[in-house]
Structures are given as C-alpha cells and as structure tokens.
N, C-alpha and C. Protein backbone atom coordinates (compact mmCIF):
# COMPACT_ATOMS: atom_id res chain seq x y z
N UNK A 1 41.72 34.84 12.57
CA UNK A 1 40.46 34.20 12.25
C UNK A 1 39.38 34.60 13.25
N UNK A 2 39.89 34.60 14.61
CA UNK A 2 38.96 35.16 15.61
C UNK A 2 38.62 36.54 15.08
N UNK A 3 39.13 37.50 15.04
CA UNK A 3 39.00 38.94 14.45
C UNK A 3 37.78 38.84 13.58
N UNK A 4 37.90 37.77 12.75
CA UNK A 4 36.87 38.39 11.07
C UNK A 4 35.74 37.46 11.60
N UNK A 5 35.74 36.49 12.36
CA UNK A 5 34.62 35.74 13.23
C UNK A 5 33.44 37.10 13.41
N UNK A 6 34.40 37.35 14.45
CA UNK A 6 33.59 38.55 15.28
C UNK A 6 33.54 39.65 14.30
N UNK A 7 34.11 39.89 13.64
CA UNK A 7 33.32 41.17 12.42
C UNK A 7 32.27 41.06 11.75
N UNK A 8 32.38 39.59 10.94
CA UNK A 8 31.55 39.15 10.52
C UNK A 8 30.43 38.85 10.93
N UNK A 9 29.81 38.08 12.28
CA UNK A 9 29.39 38.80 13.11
C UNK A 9 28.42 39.76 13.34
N UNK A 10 29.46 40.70 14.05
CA UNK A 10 28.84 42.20 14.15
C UNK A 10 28.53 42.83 12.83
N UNK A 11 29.14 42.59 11.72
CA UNK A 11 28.40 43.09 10.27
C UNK A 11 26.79 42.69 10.02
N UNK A 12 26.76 41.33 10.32
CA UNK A 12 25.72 40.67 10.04
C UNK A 12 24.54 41.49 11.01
N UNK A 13 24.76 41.53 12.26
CA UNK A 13 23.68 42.51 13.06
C UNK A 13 23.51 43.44 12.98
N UNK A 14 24.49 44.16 12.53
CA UNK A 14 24.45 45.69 12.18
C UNK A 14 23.65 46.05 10.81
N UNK A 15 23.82 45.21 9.84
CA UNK A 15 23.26 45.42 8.49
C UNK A 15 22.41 44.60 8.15
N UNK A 16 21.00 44.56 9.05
CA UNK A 16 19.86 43.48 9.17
C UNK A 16 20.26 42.49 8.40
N UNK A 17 21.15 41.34 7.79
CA UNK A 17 21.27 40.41 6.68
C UNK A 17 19.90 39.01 7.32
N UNK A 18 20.23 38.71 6.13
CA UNK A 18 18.87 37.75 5.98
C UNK A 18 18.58 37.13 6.62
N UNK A 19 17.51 35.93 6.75
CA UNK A 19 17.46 34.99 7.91
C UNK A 19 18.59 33.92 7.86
N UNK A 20 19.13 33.61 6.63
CA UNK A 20 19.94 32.32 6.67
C UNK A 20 21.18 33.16 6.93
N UNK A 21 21.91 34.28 7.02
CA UNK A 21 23.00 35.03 7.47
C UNK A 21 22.52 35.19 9.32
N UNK A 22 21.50 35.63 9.65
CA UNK A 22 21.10 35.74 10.93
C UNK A 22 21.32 34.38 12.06
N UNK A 23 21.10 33.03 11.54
CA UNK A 23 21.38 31.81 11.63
C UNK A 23 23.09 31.54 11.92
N UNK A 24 23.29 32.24 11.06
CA UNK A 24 25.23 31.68 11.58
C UNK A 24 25.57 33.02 12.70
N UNK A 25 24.89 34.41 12.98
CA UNK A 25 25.05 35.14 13.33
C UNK A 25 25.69 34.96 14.80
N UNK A 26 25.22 33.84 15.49
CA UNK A 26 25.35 33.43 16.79
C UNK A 26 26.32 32.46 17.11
N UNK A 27 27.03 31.50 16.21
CA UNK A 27 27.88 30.53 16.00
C UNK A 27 29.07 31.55 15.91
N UNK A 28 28.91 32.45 14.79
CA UNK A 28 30.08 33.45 14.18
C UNK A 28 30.71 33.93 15.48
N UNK A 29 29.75 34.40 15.93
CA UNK A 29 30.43 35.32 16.91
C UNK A 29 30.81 34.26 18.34
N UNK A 30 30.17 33.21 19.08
CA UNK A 30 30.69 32.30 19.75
C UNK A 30 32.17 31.73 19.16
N UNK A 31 32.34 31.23 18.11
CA UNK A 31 33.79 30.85 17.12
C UNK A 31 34.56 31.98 17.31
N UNK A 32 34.59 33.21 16.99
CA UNK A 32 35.54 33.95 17.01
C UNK A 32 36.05 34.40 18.53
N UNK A 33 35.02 34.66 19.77
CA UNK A 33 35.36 34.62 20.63
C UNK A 33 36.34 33.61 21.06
N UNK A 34 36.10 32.75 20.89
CA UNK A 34 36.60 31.32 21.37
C UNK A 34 37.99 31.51 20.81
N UNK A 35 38.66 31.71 19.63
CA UNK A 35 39.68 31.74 19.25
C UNK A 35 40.61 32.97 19.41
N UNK A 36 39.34 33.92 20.11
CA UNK A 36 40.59 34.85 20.28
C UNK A 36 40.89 34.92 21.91
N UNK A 37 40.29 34.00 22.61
CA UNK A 37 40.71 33.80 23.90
C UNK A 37 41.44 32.87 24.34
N UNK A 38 41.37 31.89 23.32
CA UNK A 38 42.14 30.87 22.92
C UNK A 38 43.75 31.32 22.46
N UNK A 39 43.81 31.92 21.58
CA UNK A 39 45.19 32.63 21.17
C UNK A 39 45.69 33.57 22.01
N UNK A 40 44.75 34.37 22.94
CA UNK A 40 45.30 35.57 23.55
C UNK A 40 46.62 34.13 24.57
N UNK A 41 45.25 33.01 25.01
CA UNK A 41 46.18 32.64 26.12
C UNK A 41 47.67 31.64 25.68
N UNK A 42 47.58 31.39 24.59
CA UNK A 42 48.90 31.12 24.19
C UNK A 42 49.88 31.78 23.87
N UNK A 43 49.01 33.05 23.44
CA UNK A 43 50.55 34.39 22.79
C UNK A 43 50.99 34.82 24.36
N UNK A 44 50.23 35.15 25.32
CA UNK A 44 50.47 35.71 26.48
C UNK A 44 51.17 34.52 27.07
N UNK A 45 51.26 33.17 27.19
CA UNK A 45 51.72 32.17 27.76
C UNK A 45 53.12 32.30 27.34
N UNK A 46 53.44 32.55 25.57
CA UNK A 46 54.64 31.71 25.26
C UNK A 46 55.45 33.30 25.55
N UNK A 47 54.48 34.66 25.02
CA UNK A 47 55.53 35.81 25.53
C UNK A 47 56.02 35.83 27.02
N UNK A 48 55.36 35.76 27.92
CA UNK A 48 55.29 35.95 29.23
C UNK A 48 55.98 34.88 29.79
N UNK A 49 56.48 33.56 29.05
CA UNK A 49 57.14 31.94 29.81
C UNK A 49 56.24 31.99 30.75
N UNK A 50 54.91 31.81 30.74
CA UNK A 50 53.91 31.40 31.95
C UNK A 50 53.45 30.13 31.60
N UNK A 51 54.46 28.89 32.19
CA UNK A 51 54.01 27.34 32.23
C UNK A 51 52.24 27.35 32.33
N UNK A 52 52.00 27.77 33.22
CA UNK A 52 50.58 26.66 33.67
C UNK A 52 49.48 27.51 32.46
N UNK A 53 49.86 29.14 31.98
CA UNK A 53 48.73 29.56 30.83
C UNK A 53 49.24 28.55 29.52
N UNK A 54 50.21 28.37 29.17
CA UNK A 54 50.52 27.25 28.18
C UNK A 54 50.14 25.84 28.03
N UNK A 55 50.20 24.96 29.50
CA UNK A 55 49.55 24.29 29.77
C UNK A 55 47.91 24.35 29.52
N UNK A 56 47.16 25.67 29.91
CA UNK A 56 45.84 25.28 29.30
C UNK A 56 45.44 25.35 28.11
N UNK A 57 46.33 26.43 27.64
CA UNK A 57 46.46 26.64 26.66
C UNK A 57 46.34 25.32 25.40
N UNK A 58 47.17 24.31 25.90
CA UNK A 58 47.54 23.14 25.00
C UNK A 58 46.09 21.98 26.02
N UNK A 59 46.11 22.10 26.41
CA UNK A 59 44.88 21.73 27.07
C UNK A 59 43.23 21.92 26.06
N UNK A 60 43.50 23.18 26.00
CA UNK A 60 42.14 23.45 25.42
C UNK A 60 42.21 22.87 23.47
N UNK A 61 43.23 23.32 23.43
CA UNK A 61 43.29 22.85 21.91
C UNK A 61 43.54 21.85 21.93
N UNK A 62 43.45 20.47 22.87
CA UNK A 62 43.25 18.83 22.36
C UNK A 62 42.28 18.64 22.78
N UNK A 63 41.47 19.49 23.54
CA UNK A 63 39.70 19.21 23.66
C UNK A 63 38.90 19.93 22.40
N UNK A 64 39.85 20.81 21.79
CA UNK A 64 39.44 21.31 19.88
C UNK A 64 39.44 20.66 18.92
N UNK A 65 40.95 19.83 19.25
CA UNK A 65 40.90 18.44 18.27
C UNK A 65 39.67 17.33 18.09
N UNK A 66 39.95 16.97 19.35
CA UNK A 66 39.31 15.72 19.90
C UNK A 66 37.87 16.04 19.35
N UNK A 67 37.37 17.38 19.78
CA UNK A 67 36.20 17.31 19.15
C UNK A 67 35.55 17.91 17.75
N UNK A 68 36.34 17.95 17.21
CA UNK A 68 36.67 18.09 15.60
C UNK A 68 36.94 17.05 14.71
N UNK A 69 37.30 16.10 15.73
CA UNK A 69 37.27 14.67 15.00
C UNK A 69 35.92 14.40 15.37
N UNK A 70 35.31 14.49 16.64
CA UNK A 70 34.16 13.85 16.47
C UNK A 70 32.92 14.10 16.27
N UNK A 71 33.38 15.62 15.56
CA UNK A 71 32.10 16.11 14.70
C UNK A 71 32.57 15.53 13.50
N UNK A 72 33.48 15.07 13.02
CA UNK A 72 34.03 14.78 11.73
C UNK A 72 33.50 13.53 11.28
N UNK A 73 33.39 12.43 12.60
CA UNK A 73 32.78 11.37 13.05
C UNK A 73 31.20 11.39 12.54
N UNK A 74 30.55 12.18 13.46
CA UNK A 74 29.19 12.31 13.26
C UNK A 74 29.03 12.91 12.08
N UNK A 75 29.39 13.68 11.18
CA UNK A 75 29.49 13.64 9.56
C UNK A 75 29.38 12.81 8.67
N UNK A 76 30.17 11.83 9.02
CA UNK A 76 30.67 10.86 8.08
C UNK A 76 28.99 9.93 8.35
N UNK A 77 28.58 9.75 9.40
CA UNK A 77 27.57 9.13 10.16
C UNK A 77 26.19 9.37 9.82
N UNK A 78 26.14 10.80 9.76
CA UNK A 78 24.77 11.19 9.25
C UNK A 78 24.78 11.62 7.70
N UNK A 79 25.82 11.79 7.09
CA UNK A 79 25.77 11.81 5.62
C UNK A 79 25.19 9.98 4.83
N UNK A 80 26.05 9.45 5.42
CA UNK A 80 25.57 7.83 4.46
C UNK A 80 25.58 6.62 5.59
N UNK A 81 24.73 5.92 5.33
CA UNK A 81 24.39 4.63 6.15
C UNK A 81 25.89 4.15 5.86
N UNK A 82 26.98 3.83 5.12
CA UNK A 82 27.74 3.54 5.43
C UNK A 82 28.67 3.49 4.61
N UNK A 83 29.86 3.98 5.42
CA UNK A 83 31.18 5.09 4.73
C UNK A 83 32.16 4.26 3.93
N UNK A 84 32.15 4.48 2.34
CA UNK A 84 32.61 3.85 1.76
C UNK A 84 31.78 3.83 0.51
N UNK A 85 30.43 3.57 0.90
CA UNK A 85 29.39 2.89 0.29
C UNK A 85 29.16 3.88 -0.75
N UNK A 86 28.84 4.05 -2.68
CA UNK A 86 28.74 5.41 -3.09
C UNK A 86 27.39 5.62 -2.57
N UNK A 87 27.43 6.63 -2.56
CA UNK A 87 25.23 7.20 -2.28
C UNK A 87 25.27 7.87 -3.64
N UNK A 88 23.80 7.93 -4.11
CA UNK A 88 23.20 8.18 -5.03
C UNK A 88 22.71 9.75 -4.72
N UNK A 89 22.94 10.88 -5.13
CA UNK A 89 23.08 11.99 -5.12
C UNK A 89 21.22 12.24 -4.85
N UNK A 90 20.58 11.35 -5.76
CA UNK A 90 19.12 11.76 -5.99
C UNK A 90 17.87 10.59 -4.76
N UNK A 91 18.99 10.32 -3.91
CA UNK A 91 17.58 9.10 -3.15
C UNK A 91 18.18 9.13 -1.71
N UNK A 92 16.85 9.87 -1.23
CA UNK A 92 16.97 10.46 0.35
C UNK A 92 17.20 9.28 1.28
N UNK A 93 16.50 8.06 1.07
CA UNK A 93 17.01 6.68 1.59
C UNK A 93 18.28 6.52 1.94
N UNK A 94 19.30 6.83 0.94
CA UNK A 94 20.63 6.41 1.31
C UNK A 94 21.11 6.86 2.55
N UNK A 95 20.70 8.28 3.33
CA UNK A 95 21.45 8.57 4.27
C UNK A 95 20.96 8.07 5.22
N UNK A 96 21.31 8.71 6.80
CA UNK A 96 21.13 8.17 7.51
C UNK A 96 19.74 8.40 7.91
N UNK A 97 18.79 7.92 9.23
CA UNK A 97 17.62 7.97 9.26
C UNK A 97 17.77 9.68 10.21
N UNK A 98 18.47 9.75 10.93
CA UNK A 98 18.94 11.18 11.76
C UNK A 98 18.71 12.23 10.84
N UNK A 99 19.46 12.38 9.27
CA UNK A 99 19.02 13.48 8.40
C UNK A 99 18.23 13.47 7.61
N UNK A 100 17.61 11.85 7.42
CA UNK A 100 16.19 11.82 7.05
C UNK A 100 15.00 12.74 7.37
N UNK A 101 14.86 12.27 8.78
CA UNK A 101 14.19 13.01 9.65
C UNK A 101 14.00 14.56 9.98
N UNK A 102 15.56 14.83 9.59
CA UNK A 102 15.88 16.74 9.83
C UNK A 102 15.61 17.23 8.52
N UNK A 103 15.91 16.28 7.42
CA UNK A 103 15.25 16.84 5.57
C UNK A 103 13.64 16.96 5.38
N UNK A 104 13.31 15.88 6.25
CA UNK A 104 11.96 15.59 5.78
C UNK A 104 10.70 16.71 7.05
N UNK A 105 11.41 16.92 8.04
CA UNK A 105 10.44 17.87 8.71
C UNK A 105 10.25 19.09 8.06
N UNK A 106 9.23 19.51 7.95
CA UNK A 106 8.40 20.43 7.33
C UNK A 106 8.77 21.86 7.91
N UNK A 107 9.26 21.66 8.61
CA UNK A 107 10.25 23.38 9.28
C UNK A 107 11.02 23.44 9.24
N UNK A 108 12.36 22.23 9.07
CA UNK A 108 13.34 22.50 9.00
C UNK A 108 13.55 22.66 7.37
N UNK A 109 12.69 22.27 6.61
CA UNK A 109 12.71 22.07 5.10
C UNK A 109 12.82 23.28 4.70
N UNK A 110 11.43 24.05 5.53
CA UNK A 110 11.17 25.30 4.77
C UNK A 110 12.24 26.29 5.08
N UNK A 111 13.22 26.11 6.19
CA UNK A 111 13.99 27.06 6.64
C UNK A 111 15.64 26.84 5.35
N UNK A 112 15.63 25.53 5.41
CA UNK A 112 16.89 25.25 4.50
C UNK A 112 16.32 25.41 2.79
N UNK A 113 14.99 25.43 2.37
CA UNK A 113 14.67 25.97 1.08
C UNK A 113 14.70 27.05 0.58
N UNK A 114 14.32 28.53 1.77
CA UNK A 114 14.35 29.54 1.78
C UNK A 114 15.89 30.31 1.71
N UNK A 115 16.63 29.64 2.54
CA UNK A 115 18.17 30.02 2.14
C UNK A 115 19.00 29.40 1.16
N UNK A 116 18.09 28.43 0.55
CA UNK A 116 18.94 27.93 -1.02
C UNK A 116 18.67 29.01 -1.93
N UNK A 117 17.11 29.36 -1.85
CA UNK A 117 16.77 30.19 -2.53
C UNK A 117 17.37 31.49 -2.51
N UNK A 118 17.44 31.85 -1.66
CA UNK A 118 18.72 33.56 -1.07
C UNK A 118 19.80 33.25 -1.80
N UNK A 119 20.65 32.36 -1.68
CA UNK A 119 21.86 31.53 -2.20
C UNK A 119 21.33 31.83 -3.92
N UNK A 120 20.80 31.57 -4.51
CA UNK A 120 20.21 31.45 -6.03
C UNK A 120 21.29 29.84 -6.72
N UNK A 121 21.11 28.86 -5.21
CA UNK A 121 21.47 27.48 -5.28
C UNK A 121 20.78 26.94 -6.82
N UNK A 122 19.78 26.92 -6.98
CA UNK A 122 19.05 26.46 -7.61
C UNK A 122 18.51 27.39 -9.02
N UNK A 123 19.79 28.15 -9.38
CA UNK A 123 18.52 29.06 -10.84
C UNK A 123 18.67 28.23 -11.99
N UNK A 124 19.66 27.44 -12.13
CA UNK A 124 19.79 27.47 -13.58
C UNK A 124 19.30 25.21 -13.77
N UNK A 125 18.09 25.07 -13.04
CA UNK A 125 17.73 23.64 -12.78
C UNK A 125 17.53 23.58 -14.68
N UNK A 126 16.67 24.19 -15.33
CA UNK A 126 16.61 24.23 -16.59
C UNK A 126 17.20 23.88 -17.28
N UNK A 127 18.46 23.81 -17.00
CA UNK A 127 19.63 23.72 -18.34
C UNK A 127 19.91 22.22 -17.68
N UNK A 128 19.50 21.47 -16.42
CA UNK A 128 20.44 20.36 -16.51
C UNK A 128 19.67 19.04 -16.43
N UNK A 129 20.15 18.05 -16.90
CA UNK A 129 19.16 16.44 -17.14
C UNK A 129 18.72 16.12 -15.28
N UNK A 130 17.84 15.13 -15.55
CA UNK A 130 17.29 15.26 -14.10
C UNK A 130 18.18 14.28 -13.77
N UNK A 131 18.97 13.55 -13.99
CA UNK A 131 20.08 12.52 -13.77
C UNK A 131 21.48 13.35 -13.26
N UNK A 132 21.52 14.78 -13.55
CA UNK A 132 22.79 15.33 -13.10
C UNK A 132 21.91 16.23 -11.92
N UNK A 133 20.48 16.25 -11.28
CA UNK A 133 20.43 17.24 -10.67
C UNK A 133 20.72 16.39 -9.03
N UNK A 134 21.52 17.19 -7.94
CA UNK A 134 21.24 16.65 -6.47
C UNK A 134 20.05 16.85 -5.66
N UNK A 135 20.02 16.19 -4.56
CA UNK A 135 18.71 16.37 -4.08
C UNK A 135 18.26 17.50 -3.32
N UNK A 136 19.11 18.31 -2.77
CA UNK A 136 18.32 19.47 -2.77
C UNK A 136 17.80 20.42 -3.83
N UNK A 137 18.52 20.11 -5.29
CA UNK A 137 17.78 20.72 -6.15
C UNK A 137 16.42 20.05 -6.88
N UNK A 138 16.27 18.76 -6.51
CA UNK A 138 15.30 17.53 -6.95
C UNK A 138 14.00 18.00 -5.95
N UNK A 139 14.25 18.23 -4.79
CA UNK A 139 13.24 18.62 -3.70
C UNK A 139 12.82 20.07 -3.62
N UNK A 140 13.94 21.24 -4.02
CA UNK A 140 13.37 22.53 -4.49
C UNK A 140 12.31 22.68 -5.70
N UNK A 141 12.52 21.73 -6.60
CA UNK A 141 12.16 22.25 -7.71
C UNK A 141 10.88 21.32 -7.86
N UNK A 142 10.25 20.27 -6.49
CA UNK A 142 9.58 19.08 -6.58
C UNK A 142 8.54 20.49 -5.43
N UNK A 143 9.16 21.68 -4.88
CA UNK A 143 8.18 22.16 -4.27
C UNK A 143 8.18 21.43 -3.07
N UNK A 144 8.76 20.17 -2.36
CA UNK A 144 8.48 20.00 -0.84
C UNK A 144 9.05 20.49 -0.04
C-alpha cells in the first residue's frame, strides 16, 4: 500500500493532474512514506528477532489505531449534530456547525465545486426529482 501511495503520488506530479488530484498529492505521498517505514521496521524487526525494532514497531501502530479511531470520532462529530439521529440529505442545518462553516465559506466552496465538477459528480441532476437530489448536488446546481 505504501508502494502505490508513493506512485500515485509521483504520477500525480509528474503528469500535471488537476487541482483536486494536486490536493491529495501531498497526503499521498506523506501516507505512503509512513507505511513503508512503518513496515520496513516490522519486516526487519520480526526477520532480524530485533526486540526493541518490534517494540516500536507495535508502538507506532497503536498510536495508528488510536488515532484512527479518533478521526473516526471526529467524523461521526462533524457529519451530524447527533449520531443516531437520521439527517436529511437536503438541509445543511443538520450537521454540525464546524462543517457548516467549512461548506458555507466561499473558498472552500469554490475549491470543493470545482472538483465535483472534474469528478462529472453532478451530470445527470436532470433526470432526478429534487427530493432524491443530495446536497452537494442541491448547492452545485443552486450555483453557490
């Protein structure tokens, strides 16, 4: 997974890709590093019987967990005022006021509209009732 991190990656810089590909360009390649230094030190730990590289080894991957739950946490958090509750696909109210705020700024809008649009998220709004559309296609097609 580290491998195609970092290809993916270096593909992306190498073959000017778009702005919303340019955006993960820097994550991609931080993630794949991370896992392949991460694995080097466990394959080299468990080939080599080197206790203390195994030790960090298992070290680092319950500070991976730990914080994988608590991005998982803050997900659950900034998707809906409260988990359980259904949200209404079409009314920006329901979530939290945190992605209120990050939907409704006027730069971050235009940056996440422009890569729906790359995506072709949104071609076929035409064919569907405004009761089945979600809200990023309610807000593309509303032009804000």
């Amino acid at each position: 997974m580290g491998f195609a991190a970092v290809f993916c990656s270096a593909y992306v810089q190498m073959h000017d890709g778009s702005a919303c590909q340019k955006t993960l360009e820097m994550p991609l390649l931080v993630t794949g590093l991370f896992l392949l230094i991460v694995s080097t030190l466990g394959l080299v730990g468990a080939c080599c019987r080197t206790d203390w590289l195994l030790c960090i080894y298992l070290f680092v991957m319950l500070i991976s967990i730990l914080g994988l739950i608590a991005f998982t946490v803050f997900v659950l958090i900034v998707t809906n005022t409260f988990v359980g509750k259904k949200v209404s696909q079409n009314r920006l109210h329901d979530y939290s006021y945190w992605l209120q705020n990050r939907l409704a700024d006027g730069k971050n809008w235009q940056e996440i509209r422009s890569c729906l649009a790359d995506a072709n998220v949104c071609r076929n709004l035409g064919n569907k009732d405004l009761k089945d559309w979600s809200l990023v296609q309610e807000h593309v097609l509303k032009g804000e």
